[in-house]
N, C-alpha and C. Protein backbone atom coordinates (compact mmCIF):
# COMPACT_ATOMS: atom_id res chain seq x y z
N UNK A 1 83.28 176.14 -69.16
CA UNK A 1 82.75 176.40 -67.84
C UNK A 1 82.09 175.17 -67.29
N UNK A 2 81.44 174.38 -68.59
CA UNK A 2 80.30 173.24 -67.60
C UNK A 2 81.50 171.97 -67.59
N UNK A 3 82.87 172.04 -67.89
CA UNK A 3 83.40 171.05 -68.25
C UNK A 3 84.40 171.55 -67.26
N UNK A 4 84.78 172.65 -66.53
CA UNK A 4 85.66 172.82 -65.37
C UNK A 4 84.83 172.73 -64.21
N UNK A 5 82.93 172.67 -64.15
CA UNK A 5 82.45 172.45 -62.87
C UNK A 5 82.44 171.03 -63.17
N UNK A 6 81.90 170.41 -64.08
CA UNK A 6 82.16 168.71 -63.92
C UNK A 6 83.10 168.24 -63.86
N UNK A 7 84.51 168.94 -64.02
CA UNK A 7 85.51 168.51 -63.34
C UNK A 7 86.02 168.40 -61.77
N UNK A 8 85.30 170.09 -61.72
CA UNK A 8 85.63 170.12 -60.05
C UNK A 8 84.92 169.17 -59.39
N UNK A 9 83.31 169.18 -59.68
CA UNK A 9 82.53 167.93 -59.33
C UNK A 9 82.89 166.62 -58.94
N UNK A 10 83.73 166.23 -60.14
CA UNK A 10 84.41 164.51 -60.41
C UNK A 10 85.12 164.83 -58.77
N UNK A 11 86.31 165.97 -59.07
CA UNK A 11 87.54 165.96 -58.20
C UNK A 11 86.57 165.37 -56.83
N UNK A 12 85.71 166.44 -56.42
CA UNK A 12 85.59 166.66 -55.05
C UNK A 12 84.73 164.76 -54.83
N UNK A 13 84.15 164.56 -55.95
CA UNK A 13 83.05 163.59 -55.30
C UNK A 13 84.30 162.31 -55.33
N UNK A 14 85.67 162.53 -56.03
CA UNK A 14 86.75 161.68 -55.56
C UNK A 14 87.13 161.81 -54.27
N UNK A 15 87.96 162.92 -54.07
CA UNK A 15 88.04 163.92 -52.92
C UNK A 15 87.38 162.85 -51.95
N UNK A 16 85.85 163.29 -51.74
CA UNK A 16 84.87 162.51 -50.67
C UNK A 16 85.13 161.34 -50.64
N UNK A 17 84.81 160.36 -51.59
CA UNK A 17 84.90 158.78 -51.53
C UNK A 17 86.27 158.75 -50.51
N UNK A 18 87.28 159.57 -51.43
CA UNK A 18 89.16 158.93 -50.52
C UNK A 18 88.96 159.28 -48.81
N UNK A 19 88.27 160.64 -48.73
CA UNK A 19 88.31 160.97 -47.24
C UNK A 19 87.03 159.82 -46.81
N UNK A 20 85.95 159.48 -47.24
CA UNK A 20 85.42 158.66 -46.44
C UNK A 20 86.43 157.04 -46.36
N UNK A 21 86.76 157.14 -47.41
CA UNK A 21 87.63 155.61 -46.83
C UNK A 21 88.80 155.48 -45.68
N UNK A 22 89.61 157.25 -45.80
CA UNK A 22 90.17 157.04 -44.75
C UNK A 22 89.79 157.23 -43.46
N UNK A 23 88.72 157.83 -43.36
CA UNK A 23 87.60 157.66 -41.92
C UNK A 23 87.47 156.56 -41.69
N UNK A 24 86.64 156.29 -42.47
CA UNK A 24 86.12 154.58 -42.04
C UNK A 24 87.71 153.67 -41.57
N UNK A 25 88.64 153.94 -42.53
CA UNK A 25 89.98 152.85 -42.07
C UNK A 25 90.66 153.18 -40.51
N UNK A 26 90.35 154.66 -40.72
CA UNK A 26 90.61 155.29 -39.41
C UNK A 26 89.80 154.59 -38.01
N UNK A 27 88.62 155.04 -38.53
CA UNK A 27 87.44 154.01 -37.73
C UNK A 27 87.66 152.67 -37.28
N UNK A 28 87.87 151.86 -38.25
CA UNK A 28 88.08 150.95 -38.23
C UNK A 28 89.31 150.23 -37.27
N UNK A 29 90.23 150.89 -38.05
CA UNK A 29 91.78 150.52 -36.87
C UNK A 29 91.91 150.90 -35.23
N UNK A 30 90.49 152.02 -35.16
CA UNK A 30 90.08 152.04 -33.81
C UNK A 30 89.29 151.31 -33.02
N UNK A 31 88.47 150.65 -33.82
CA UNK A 31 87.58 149.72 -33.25
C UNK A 31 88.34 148.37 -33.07
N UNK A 32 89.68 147.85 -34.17
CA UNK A 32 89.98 146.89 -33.73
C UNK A 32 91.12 147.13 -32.53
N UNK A 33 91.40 148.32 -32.39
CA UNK A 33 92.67 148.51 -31.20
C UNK A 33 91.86 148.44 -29.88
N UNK A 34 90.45 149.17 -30.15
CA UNK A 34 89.42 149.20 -29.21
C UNK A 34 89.58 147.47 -28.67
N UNK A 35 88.80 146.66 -29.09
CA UNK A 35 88.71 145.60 -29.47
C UNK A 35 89.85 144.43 -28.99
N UNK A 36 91.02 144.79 -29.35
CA UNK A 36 91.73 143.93 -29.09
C UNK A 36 92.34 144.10 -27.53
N UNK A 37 91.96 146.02 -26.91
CA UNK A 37 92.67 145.98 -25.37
C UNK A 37 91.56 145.41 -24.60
N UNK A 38 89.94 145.36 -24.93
CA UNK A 38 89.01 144.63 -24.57
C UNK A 38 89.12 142.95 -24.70
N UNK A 39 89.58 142.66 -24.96
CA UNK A 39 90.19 141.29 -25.38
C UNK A 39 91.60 141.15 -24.42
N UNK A 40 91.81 141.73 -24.40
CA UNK A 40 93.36 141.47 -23.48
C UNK A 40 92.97 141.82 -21.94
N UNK A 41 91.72 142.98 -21.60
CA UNK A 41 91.32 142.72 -20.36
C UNK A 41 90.68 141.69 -20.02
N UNK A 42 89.83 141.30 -20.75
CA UNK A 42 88.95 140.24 -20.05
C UNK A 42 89.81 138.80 -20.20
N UNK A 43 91.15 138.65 -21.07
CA UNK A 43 91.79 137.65 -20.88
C UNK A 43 92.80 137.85 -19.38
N UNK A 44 93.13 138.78 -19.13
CA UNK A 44 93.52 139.10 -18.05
C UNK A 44 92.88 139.02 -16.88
N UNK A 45 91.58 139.70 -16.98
CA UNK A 45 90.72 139.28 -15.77
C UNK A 45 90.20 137.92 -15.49
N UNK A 46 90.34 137.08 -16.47
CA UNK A 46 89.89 135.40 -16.52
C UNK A 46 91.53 134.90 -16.16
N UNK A 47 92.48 135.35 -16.57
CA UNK A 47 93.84 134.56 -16.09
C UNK A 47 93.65 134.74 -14.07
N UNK A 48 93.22 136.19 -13.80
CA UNK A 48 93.21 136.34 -12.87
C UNK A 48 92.25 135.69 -11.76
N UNK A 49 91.21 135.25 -12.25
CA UNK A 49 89.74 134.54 -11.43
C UNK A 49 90.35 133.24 -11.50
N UNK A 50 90.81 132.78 -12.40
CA UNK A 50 91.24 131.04 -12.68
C UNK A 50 92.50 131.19 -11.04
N UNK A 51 93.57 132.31 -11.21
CA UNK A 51 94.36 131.96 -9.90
C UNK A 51 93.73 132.47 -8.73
N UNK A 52 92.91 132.95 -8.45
CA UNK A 52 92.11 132.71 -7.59
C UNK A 52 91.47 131.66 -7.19
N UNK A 53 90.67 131.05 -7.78
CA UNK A 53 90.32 129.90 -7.89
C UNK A 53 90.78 128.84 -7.54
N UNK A 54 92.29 128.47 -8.33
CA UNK A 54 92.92 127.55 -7.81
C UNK A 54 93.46 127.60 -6.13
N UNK A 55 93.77 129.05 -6.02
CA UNK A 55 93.94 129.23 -4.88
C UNK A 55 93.18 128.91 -3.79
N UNK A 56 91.89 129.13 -4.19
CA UNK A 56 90.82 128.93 -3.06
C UNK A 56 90.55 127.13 -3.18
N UNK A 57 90.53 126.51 -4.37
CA UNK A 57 90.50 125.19 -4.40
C UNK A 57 91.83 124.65 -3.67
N UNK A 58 92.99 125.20 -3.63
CA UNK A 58 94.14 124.85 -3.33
C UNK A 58 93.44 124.59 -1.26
N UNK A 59 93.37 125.93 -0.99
CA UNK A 59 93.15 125.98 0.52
C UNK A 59 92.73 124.98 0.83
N UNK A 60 91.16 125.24 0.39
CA UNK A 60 90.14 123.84 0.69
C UNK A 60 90.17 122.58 0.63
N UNK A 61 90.98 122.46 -0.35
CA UNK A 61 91.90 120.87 -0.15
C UNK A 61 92.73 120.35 0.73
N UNK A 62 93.50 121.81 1.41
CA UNK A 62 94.84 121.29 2.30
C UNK A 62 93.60 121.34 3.57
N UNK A 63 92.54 122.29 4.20
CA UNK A 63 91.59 122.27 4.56
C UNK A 63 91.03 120.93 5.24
N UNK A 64 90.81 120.37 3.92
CA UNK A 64 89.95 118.99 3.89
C UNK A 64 91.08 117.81 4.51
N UNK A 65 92.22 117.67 3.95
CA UNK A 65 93.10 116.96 4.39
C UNK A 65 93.48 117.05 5.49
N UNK A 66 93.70 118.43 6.25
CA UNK A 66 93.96 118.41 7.68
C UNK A 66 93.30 118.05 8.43
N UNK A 67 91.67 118.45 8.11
CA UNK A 67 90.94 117.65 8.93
C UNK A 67 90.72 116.21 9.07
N UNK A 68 91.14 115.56 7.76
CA UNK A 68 90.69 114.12 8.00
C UNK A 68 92.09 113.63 8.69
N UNK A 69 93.23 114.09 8.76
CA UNK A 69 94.39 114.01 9.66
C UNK A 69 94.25 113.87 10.76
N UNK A 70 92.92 115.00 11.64
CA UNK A 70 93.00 114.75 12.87
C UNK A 70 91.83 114.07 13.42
N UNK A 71 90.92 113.74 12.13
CA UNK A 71 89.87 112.90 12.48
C UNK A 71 90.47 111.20 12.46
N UNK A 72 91.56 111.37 11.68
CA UNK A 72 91.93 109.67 11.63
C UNK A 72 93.15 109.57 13.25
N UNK A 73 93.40 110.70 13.32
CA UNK A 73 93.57 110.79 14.98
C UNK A 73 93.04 110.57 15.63
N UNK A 74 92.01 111.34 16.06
CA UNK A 74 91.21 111.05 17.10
C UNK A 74 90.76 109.46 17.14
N UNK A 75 90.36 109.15 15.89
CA UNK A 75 89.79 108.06 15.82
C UNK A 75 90.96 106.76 16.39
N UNK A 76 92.40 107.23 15.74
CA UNK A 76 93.46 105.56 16.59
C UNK A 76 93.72 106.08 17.76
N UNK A 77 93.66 107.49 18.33
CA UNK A 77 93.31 107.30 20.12
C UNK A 77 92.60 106.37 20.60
N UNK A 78 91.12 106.55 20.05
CA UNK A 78 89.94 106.11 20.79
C UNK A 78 89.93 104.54 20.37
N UNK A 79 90.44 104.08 19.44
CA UNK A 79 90.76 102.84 19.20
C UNK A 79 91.99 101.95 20.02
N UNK A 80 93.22 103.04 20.00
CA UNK A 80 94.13 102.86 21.17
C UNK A 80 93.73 102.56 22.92
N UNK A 81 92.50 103.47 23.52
CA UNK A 81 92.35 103.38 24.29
C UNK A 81 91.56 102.11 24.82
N UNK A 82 90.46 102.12 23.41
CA UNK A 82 89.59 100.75 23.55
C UNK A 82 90.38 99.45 23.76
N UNK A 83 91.82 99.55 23.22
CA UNK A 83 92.56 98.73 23.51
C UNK A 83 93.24 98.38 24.25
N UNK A 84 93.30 99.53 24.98
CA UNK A 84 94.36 99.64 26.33
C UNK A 84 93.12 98.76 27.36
N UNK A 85 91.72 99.35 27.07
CA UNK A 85 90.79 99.28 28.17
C UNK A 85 90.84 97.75 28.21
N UNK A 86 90.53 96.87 27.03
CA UNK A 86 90.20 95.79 26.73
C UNK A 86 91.72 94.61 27.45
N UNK A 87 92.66 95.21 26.87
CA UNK A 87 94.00 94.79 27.84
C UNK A 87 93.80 94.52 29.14
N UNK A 88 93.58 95.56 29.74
CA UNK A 88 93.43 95.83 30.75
C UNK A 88 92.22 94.84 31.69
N UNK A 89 91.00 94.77 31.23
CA UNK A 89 90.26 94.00 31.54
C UNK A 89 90.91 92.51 31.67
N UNK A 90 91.37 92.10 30.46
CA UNK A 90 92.24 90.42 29.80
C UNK A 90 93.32 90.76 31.10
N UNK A 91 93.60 91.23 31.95
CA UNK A 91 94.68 91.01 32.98
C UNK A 91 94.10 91.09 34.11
N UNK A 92 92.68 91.69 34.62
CA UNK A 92 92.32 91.61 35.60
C UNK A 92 91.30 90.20 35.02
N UNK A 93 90.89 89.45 34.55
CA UNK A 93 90.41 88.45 34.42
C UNK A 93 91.46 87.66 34.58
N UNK A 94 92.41 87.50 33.49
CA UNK A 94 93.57 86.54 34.11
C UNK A 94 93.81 86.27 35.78
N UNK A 95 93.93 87.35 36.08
CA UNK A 95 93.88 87.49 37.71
C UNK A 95 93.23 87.04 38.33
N UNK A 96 91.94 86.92 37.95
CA UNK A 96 90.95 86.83 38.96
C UNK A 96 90.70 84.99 38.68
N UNK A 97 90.84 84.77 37.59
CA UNK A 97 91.30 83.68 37.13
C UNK A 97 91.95 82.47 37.95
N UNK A 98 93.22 83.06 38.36
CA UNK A 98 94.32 82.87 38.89
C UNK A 98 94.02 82.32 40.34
N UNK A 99 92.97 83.60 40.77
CA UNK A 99 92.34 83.42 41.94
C UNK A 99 91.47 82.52 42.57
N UNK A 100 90.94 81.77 41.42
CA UNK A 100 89.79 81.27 41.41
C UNK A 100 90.27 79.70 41.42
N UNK A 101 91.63 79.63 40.64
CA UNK A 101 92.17 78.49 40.66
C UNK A 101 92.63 78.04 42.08
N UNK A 102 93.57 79.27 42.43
CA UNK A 102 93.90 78.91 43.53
C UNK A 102 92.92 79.00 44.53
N UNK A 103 91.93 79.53 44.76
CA UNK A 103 90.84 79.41 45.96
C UNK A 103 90.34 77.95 45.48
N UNK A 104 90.27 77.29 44.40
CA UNK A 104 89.68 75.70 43.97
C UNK A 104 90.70 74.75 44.78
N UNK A 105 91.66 75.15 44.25
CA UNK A 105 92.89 74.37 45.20
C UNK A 105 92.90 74.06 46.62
N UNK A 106 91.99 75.25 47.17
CA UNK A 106 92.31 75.58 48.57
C UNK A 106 90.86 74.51 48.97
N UNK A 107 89.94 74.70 47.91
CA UNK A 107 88.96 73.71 48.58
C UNK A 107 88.83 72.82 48.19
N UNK A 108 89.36 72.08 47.40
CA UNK A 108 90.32 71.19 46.87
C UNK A 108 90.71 69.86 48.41
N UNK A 109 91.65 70.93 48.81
CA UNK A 109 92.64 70.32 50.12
C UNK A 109 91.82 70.59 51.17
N UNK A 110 90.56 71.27 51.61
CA UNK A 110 89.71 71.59 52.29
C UNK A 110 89.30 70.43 52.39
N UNK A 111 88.85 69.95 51.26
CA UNK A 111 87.46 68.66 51.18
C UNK A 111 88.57 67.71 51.43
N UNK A 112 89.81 67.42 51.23
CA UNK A 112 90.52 66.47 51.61
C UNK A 112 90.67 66.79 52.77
N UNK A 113 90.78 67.15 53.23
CA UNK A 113 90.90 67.03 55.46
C UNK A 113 89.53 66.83 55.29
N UNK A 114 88.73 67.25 55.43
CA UNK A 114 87.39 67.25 55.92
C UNK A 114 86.97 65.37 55.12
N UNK A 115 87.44 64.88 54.28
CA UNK A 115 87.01 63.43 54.31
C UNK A 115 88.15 63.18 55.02
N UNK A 116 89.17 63.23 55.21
CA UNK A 116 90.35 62.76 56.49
C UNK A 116 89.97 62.55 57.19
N UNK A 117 89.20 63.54 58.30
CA UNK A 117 88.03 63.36 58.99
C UNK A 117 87.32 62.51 59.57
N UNK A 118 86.14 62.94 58.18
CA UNK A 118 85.08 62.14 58.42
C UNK A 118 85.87 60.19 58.34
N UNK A 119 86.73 59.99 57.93
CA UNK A 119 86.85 58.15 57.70
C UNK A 119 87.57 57.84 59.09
N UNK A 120 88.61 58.87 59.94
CA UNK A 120 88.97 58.72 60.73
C UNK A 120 87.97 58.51 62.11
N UNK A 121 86.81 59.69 62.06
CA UNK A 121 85.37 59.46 62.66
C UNK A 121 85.16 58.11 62.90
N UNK A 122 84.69 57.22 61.43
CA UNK A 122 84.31 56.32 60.89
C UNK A 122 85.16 55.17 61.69
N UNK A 123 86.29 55.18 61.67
CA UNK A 123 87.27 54.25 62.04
C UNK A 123 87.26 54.21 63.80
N UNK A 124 87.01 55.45 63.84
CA UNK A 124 86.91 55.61 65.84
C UNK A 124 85.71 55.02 66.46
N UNK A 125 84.49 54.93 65.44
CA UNK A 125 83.32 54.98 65.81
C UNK A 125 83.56 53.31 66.03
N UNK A 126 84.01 52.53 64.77
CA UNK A 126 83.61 51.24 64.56
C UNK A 126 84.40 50.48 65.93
N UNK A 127 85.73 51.75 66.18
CA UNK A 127 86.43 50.91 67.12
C UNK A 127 85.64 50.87 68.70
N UNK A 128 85.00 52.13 68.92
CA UNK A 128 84.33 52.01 69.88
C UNK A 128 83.35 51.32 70.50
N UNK A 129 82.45 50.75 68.90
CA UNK A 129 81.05 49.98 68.38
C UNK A 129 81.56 48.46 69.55
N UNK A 130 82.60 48.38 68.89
CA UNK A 130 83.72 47.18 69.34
C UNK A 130 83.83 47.00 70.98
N UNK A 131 84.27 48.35 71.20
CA UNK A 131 84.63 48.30 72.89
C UNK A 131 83.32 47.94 73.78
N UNK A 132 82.40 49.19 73.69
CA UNK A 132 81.22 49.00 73.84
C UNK A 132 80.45 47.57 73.81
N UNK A 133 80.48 47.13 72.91
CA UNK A 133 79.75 45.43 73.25
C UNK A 133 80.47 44.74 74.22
N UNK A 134 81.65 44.80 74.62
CA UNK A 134 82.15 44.23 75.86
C UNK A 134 82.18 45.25 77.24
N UNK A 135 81.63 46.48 77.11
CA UNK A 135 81.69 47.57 78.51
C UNK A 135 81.55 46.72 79.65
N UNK A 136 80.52 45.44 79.48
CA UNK A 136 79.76 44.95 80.66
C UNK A 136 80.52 43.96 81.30
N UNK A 137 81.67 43.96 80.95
CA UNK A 137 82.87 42.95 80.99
C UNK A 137 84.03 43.94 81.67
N UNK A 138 83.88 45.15 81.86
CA UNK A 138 85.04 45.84 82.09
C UNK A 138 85.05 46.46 83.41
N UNK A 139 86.21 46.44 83.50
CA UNK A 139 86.54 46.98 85.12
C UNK A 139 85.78 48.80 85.07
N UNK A 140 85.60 49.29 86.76
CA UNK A 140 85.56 50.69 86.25
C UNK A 140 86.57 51.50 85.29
N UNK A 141 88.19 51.48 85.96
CA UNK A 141 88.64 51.98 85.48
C UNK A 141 88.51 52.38 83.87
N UNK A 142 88.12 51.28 83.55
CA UNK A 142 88.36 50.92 81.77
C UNK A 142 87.22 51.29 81.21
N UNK A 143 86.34 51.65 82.00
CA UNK A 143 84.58 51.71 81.92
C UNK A 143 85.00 53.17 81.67
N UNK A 144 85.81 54.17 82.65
CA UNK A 144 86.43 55.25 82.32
C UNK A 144 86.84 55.78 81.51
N UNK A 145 87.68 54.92 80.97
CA UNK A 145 88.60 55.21 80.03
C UNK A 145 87.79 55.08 78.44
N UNK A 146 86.80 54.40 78.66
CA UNK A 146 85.86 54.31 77.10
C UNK A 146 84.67 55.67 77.34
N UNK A 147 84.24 56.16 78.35
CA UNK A 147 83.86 56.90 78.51
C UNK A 147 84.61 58.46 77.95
N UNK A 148 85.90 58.13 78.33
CA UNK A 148 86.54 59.26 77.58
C UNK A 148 86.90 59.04 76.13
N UNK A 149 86.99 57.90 76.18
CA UNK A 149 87.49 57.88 74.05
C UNK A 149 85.61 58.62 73.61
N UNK A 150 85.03 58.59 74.17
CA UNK A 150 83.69 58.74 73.85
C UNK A 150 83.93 60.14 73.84
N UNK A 151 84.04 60.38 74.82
CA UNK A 151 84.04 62.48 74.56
C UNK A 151 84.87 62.66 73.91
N UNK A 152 86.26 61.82 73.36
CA UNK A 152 86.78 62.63 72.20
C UNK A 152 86.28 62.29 71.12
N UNK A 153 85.21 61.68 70.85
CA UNK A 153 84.28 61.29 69.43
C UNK A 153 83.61 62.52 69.52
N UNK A 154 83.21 63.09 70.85
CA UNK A 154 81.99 64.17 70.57
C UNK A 154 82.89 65.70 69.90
N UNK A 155 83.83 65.26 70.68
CA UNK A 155 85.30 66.57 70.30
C UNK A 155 85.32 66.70 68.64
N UNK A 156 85.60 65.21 68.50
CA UNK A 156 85.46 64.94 67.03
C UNK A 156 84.45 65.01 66.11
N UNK A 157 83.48 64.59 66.86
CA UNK A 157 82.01 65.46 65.58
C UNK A 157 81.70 67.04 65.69
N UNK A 158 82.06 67.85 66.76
CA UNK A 158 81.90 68.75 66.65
C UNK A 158 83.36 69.26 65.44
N UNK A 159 84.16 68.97 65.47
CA UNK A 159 85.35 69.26 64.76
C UNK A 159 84.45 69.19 63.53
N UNK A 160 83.96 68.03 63.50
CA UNK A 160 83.47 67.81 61.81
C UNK A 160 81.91 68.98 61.43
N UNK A 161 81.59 69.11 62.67
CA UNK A 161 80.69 70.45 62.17
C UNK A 161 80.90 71.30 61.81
N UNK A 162 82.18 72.00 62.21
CA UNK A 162 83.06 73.44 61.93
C UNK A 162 82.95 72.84 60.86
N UNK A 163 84.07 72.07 60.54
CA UNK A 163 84.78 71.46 58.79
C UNK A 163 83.64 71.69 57.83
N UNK A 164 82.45 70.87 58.53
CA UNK A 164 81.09 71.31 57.93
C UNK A 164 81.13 72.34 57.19
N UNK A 165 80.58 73.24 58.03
CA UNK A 165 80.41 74.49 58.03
C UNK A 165 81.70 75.57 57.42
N UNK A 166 82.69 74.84 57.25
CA UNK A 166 83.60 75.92 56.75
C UNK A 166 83.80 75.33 55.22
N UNK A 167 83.34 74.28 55.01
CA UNK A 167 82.89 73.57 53.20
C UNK A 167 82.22 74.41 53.22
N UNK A 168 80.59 74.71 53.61
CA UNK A 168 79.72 75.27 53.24
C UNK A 168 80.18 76.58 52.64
N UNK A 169 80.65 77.38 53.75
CA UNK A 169 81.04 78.92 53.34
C UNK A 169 82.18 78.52 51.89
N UNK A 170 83.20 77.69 52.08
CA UNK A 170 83.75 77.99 51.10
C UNK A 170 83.22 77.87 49.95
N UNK A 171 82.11 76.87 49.50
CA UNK A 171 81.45 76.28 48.22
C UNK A 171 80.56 77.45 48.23
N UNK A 172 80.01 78.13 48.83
CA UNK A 172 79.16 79.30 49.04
C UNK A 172 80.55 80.75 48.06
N UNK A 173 81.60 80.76 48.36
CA UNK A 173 82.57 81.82 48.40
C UNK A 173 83.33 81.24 46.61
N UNK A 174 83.53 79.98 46.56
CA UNK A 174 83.37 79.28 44.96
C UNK A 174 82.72 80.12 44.18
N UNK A 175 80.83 79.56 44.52
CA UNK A 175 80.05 79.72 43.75
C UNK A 175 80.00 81.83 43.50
N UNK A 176 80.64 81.95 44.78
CA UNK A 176 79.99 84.13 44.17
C UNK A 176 81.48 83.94 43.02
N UNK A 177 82.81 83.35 43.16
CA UNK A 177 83.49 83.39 42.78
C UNK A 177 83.25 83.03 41.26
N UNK A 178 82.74 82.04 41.16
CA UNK A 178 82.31 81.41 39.41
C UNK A 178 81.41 82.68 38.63
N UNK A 179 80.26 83.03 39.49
CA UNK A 179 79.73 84.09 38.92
C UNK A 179 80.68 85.09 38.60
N UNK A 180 81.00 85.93 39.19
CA UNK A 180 81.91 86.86 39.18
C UNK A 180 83.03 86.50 38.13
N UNK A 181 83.44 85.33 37.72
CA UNK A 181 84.40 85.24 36.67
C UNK A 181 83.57 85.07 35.01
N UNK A 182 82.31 84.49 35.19
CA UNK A 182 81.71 84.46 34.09
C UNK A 182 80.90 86.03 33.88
N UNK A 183 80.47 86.50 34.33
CA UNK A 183 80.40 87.97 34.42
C UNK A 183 81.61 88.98 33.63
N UNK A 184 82.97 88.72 34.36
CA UNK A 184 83.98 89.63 33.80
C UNK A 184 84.03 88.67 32.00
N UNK A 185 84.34 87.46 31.75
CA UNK A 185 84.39 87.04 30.66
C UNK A 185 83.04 87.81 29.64
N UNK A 186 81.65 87.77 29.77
CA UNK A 186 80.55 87.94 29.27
C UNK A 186 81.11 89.89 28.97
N UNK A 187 82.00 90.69 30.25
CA UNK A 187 82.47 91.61 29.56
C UNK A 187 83.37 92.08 28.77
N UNK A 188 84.08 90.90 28.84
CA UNK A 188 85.57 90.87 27.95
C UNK A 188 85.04 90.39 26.88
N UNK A 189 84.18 89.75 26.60
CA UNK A 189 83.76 89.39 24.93
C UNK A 189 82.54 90.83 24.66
N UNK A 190 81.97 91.46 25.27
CA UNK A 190 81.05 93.03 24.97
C UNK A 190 82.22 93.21 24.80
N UNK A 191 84.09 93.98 25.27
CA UNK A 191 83.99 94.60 24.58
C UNK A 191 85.34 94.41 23.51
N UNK A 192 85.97 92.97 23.48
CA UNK A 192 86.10 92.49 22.34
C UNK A 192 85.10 93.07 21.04
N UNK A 193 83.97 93.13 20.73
CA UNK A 193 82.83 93.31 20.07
C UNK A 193 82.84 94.39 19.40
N UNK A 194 83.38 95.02 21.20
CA UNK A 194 83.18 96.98 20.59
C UNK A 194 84.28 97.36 19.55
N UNK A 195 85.15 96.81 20.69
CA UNK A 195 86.54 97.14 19.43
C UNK A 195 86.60 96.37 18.35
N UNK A 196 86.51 95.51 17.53
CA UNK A 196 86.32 95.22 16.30
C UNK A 196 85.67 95.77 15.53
N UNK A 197 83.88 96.45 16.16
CA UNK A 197 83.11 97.21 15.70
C UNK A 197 83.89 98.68 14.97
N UNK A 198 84.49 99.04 16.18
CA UNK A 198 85.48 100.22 15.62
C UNK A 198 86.40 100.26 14.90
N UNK A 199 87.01 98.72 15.00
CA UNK A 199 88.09 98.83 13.73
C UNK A 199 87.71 98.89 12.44
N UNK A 200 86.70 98.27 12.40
CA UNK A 200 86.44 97.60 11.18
C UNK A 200 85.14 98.94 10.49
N UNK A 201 85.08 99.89 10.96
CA UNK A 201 83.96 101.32 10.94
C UNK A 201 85.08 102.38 10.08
């Protein structure tokens, strides 16, 4: 009797040990199946944040590039235009240039009549200087006739007053002219200045 309950005893407390091991293995193979679909989500959900990611890094890059596309636009407009402007100036200076030469020219040949003039004056005067010391020697008629070379001397200095006076205005019309060309130059080198500033920015 005490040797068929210490048998049954042995059996069952075998019995137990085998069923707890296959619990626990049971257990076990659940925790790692557990385990391993926890492992396969969160590798999944990290495969999935990474293409996101790139995606959103992807945007922001093409983003970034478009904009500096139309910023390096804008920018050879405004460099284009500075250039057009600056052109543009370099041809109305040339011009005015041009103008300045030829208005020099003009008073140039101005001041040559106007000493034409004055030596021809010079030459009438001395001839008259001449007549004159003998007047007291001369018939009326001829007394007449020096009387009139005389009013065309006065014809003739007034001539030379205009001439005068039309040097004046022109050396007057020169000088706004010189300003006015050193002026546009003093702006053609500002904005020479600018635009280099910008190229070189």
């Amino acid at each position: 009797m005490d040797t068929i309950l210490l048998i049954i005893i042995v059996l069952l407390t075998g019995v137990g040990f085998l069923l707890g091991y296959i619990v626990r293995k049971l257990i076990a193979t659940r925790s790692i199946s557990s385990a391993e679909a926890k492992a396969e989500h969160i590798l999944q959900d990290a495969k999935q944040k990474e293409k996101e990611i790139l995606l959103d890094a992807k945007d922001k890059a093409l983003s970034l590039i478009d904009q500096a596309k139309k910023d390096e636009e804008a920018r050879r407009k405004d460099l284009s235009h500075a250039q057009q402007r600056l052109e543009n100036r370099e041809s109305l200076f040339d011009q005015k240039l041009l103008d300045l030469e030829n208005k020099n020219a003009q008073l140039t040949n101005k001041h040559n009549q106007i000493q034409k003039v004055k030596d021809e004056i010079v030459k009438i005067r001395e001839q008259q200087l001449e007549k004159l010391e003998k007047i007291a020697g001369l018939s009326q008629e001829q007394a007449k006739n020096v009387l009139l070379e005389n009013m065309e001397i006065r014809s003739k200095d007034d001539l030379l007053n205009r001439l005068r006076k039309l040097d004046e205005v022109a050396s007057y019309e020169w000088d706004k002219k010189a300003k006015s060309m050193l002026s546009l130059a003093m702006e053609r080198c500002a904005s020479s200045h600018a635009v280099e500033t910008t190229t070189t920015s």
